[in-house]
N, C-alpha and C. Protein backbone atom coordinates (compact mmCIF):
# COMPACT_ATOMS: atom_id res chain seq x y z
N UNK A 1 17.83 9.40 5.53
CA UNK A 1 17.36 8.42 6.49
C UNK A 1 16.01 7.86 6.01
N UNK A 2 16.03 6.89 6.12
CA UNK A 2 14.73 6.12 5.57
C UNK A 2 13.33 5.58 6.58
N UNK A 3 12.60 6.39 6.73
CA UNK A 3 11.11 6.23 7.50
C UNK A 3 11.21 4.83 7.79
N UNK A 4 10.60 4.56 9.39
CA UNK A 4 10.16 3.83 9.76
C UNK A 4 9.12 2.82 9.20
N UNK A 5 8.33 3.34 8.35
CA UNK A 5 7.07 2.65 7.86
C UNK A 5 7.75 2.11 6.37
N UNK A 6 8.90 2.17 6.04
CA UNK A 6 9.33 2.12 4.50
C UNK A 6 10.50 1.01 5.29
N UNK A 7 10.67 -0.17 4.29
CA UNK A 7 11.59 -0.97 3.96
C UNK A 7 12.60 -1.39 2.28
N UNK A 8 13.78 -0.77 2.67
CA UNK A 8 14.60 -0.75 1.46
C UNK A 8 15.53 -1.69 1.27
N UNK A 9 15.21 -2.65 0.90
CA UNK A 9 16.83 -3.57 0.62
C UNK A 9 17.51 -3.76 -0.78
N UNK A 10 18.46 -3.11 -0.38
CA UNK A 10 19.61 -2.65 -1.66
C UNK A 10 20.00 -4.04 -2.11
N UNK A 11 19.93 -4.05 -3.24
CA UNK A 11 20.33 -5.13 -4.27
C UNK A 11 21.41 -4.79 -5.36
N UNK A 12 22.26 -5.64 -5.90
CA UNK A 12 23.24 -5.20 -7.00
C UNK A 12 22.87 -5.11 -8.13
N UNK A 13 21.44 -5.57 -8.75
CA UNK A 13 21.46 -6.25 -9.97
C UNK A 13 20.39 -4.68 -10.37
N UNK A 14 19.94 -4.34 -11.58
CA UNK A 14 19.66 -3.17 -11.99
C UNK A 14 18.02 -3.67 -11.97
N UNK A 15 17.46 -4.15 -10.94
CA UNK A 15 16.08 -4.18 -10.92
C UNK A 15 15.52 -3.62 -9.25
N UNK A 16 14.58 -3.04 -9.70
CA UNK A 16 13.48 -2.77 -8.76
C UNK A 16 12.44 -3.18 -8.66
N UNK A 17 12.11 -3.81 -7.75
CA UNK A 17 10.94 -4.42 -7.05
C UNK A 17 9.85 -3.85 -5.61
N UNK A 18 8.76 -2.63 -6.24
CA UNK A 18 8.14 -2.37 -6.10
C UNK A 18 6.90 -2.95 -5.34
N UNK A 19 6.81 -2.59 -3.81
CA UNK A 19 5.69 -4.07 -3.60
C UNK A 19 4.47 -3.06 -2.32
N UNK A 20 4.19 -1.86 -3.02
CA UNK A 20 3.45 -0.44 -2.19
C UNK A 20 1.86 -0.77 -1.11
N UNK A 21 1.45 -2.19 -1.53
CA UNK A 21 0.48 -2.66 -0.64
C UNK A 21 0.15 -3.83 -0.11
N UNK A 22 1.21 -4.02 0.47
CA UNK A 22 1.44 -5.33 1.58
C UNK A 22 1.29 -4.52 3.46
N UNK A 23 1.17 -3.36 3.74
CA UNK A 23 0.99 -2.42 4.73
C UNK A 23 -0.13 -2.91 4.95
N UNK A 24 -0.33 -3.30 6.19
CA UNK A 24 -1.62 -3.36 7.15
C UNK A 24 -1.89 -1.94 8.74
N UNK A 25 -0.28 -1.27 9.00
CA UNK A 25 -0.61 -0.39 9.72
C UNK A 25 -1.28 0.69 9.73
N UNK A 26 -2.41 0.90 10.59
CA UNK A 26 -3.31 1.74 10.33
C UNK A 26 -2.56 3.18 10.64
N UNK A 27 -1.53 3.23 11.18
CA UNK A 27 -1.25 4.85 11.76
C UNK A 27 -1.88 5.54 12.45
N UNK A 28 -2.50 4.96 13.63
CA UNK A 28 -3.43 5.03 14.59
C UNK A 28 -4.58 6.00 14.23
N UNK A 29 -5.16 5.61 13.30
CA UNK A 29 -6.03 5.99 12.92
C UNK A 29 -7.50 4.88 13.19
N UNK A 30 -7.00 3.34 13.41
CA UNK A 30 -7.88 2.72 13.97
C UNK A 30 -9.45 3.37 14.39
N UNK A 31 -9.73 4.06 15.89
CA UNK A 31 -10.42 4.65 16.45
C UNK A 31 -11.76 5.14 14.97
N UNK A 32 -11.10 5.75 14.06
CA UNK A 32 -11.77 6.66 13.09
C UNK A 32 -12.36 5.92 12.15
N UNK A 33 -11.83 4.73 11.97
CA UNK A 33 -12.84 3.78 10.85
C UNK A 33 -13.87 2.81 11.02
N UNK A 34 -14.65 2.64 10.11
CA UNK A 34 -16.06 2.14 10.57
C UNK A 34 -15.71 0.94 11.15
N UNK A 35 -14.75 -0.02 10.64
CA UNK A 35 -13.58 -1.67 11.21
C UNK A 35 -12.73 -1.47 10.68
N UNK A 36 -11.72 -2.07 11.67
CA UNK A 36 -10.11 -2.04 11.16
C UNK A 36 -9.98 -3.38 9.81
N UNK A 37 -11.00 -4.28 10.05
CA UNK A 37 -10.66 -4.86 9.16
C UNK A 37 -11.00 -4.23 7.39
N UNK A 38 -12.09 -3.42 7.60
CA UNK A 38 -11.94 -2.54 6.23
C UNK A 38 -10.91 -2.02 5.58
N UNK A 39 -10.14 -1.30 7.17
CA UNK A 39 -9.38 -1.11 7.05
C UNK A 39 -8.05 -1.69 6.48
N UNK A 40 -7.82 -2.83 6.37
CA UNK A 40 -7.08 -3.50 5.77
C UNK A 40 -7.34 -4.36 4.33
N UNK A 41 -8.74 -4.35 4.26
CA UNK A 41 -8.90 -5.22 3.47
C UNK A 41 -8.53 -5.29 1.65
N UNK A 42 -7.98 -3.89 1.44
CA UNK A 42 -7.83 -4.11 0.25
C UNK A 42 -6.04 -3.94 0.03
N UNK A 43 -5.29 -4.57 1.36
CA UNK A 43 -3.84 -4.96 1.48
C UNK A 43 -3.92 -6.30 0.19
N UNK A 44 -2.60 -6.09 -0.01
CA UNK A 44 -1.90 -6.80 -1.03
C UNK A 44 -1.32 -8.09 -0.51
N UNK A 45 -2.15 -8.95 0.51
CA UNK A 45 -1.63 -9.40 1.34
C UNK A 45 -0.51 -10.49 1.20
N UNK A 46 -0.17 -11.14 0.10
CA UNK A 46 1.01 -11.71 0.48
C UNK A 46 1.87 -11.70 -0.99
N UNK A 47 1.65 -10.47 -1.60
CA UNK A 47 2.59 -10.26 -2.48
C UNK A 47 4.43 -10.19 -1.89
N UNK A 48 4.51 -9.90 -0.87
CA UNK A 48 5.14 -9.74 -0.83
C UNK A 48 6.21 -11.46 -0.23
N UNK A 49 5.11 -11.81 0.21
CA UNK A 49 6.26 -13.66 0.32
C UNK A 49 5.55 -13.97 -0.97
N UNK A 50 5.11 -13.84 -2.25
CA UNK A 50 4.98 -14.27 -3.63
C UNK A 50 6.87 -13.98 -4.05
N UNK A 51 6.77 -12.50 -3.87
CA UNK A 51 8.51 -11.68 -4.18
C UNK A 51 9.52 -11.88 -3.42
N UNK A 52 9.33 -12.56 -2.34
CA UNK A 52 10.55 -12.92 -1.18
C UNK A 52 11.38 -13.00 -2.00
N UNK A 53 11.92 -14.23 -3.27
CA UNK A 53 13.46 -14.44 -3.86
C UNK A 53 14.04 -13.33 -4.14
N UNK A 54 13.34 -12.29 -4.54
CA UNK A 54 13.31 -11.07 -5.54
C UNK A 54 15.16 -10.58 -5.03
N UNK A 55 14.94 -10.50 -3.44
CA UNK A 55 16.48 -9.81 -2.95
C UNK A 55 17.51 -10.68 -3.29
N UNK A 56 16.91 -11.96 -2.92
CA UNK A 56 18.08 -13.35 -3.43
C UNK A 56 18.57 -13.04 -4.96
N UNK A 57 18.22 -12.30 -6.07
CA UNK A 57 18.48 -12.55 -7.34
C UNK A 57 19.25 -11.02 -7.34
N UNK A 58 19.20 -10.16 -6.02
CA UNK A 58 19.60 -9.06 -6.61
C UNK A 58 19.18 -8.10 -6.49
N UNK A 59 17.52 -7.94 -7.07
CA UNK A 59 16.86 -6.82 -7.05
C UNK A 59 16.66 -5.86 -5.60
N UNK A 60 16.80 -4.82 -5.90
CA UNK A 60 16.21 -4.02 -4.88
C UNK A 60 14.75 -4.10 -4.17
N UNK A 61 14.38 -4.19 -3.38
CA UNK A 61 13.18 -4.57 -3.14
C UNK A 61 12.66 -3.34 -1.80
N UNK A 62 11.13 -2.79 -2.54
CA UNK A 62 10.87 -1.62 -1.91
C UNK A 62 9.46 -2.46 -1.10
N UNK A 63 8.99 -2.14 0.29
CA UNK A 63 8.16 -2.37 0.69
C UNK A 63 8.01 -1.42 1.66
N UNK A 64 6.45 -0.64 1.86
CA UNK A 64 5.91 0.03 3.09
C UNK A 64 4.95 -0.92 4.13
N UNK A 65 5.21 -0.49 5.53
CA UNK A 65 4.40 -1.12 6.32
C UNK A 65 2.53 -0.50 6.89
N UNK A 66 2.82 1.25 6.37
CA UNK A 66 1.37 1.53 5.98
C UNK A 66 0.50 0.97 5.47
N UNK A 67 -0.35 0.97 5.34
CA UNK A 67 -2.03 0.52 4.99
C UNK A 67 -2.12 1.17 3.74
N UNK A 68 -2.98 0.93 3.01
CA UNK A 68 -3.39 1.41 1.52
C UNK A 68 -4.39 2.49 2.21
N UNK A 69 -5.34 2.27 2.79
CA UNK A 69 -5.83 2.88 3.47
C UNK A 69 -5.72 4.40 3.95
N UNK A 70 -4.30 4.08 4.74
CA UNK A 70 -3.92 5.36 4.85
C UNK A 70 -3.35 6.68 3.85
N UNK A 71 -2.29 6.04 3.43
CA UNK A 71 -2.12 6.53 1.93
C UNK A 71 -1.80 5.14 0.49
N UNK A 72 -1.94 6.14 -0.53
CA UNK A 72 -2.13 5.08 -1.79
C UNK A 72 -0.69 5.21 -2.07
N UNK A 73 0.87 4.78 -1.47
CA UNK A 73 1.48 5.59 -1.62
C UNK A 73 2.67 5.72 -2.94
N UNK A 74 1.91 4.66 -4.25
CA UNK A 74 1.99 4.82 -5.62
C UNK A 74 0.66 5.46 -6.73
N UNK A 75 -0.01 5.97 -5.96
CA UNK A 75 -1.03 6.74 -6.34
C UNK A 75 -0.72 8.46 -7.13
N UNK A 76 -1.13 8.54 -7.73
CA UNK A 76 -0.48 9.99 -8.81
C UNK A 76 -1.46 11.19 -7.65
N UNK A 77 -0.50 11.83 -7.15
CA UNK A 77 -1.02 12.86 -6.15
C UNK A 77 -2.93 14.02 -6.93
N UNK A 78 -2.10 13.77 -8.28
CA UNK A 78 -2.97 14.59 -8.98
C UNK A 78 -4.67 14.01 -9.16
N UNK A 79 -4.62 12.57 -8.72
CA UNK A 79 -5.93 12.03 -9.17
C UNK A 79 -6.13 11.45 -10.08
N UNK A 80 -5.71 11.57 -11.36
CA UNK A 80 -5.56 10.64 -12.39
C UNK A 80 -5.59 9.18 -12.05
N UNK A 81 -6.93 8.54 -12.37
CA UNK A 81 -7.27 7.10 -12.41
C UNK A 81 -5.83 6.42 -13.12
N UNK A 82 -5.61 5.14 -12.38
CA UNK A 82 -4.57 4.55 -12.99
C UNK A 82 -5.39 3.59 -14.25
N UNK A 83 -6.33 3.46 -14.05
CA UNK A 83 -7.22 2.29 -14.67
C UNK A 83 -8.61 3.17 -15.05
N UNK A 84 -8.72 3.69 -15.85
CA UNK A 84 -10.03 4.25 -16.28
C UNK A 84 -11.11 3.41 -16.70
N UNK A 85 -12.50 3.45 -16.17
CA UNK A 85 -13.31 2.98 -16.42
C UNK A 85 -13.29 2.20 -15.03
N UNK A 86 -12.27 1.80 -14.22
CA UNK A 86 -12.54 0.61 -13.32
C UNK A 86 -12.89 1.54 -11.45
N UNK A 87 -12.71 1.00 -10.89
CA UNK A 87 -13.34 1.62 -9.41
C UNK A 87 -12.10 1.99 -8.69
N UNK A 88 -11.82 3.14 -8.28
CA UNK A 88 -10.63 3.41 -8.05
C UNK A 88 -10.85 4.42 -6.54
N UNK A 89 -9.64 4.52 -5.61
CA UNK A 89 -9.24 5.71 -4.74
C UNK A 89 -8.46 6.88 -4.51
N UNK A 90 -8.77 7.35 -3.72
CA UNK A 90 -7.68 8.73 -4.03
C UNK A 90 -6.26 8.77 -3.11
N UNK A 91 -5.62 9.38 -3.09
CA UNK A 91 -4.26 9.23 -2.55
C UNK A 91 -4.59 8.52 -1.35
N UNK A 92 -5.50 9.58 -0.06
CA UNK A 92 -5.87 9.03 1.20
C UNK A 92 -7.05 8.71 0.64
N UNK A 93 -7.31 7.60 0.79
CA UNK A 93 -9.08 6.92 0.40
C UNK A 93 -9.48 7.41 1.49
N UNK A 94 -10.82 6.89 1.02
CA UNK A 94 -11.73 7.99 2.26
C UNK A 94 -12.86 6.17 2.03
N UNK A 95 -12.84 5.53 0.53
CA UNK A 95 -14.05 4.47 0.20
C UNK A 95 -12.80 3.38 0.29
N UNK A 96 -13.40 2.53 0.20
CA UNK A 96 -12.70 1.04 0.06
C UNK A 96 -12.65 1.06 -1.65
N UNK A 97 -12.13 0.05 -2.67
CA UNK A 97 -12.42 0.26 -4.07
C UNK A 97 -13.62 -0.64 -4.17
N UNK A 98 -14.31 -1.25 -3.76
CA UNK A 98 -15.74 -1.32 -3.39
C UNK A 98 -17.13 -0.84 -3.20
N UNK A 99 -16.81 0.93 -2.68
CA UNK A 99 -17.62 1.51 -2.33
C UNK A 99 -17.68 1.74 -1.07
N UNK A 100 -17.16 1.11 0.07
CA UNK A 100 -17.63 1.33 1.13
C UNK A 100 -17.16 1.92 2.06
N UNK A 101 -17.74 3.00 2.81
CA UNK A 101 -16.98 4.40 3.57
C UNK A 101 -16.06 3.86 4.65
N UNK A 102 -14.63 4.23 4.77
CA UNK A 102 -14.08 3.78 5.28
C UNK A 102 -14.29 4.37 7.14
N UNK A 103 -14.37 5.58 6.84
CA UNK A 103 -14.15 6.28 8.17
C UNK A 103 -15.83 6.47 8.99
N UNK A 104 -15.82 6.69 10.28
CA UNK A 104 -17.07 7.11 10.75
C UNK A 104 -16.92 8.49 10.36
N UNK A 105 -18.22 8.74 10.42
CA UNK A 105 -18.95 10.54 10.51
C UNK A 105 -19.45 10.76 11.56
């Protein structure tokens, strides 16, 4: 059964289309961050109507409705920077890739 927060549309053609930060839902976690709009702000925001044809041609097309925020949820559990040298988060960010603390203390 496939989570609520995950969208899968099966395609025939042997491609996958990967699209992990177009999610703006906070997972009511709202309350806990310094603004919700931080909270969103480093969404992928319209990759995903960039990929709209993507199902039309075939491809499988994967999208979550989570927040990056909440989890990174193509992020390597282990920590391993995908991009070394550049500004990066951890599975559950805690910073924006900016620097800036997401949650109150």
């Amino acid at each position: 059964m496939t989570p609520p927060w995950l969208t899968v549309t099966q395609g025939t053609a042997p491609l996958l289309v990967s699209i992990p930060h177009t999610g703006i839902d906070l997972a009511g976690l709202d309350s806990r961050l310094v603004s919700t709009w931080l909270g969103r702000r480093d969404c992928d925001w319209w990759i995903d109507k960039l990929y709209d044809f993507a199902a039309d041609l075939g491809a499988t097309v994967v999208h979550t409705a989570i927040s990056l925020t909440v989890i990174d949820v193509n992020r390597d559990p282990s920590g391993v920077s995908l991009y070394p040298g550049q500004p990066t988060t951890t599975l559950c960010p805690t910073d924006t890739f900016d620097g800036d603390p997401l949650y109150n203390m």
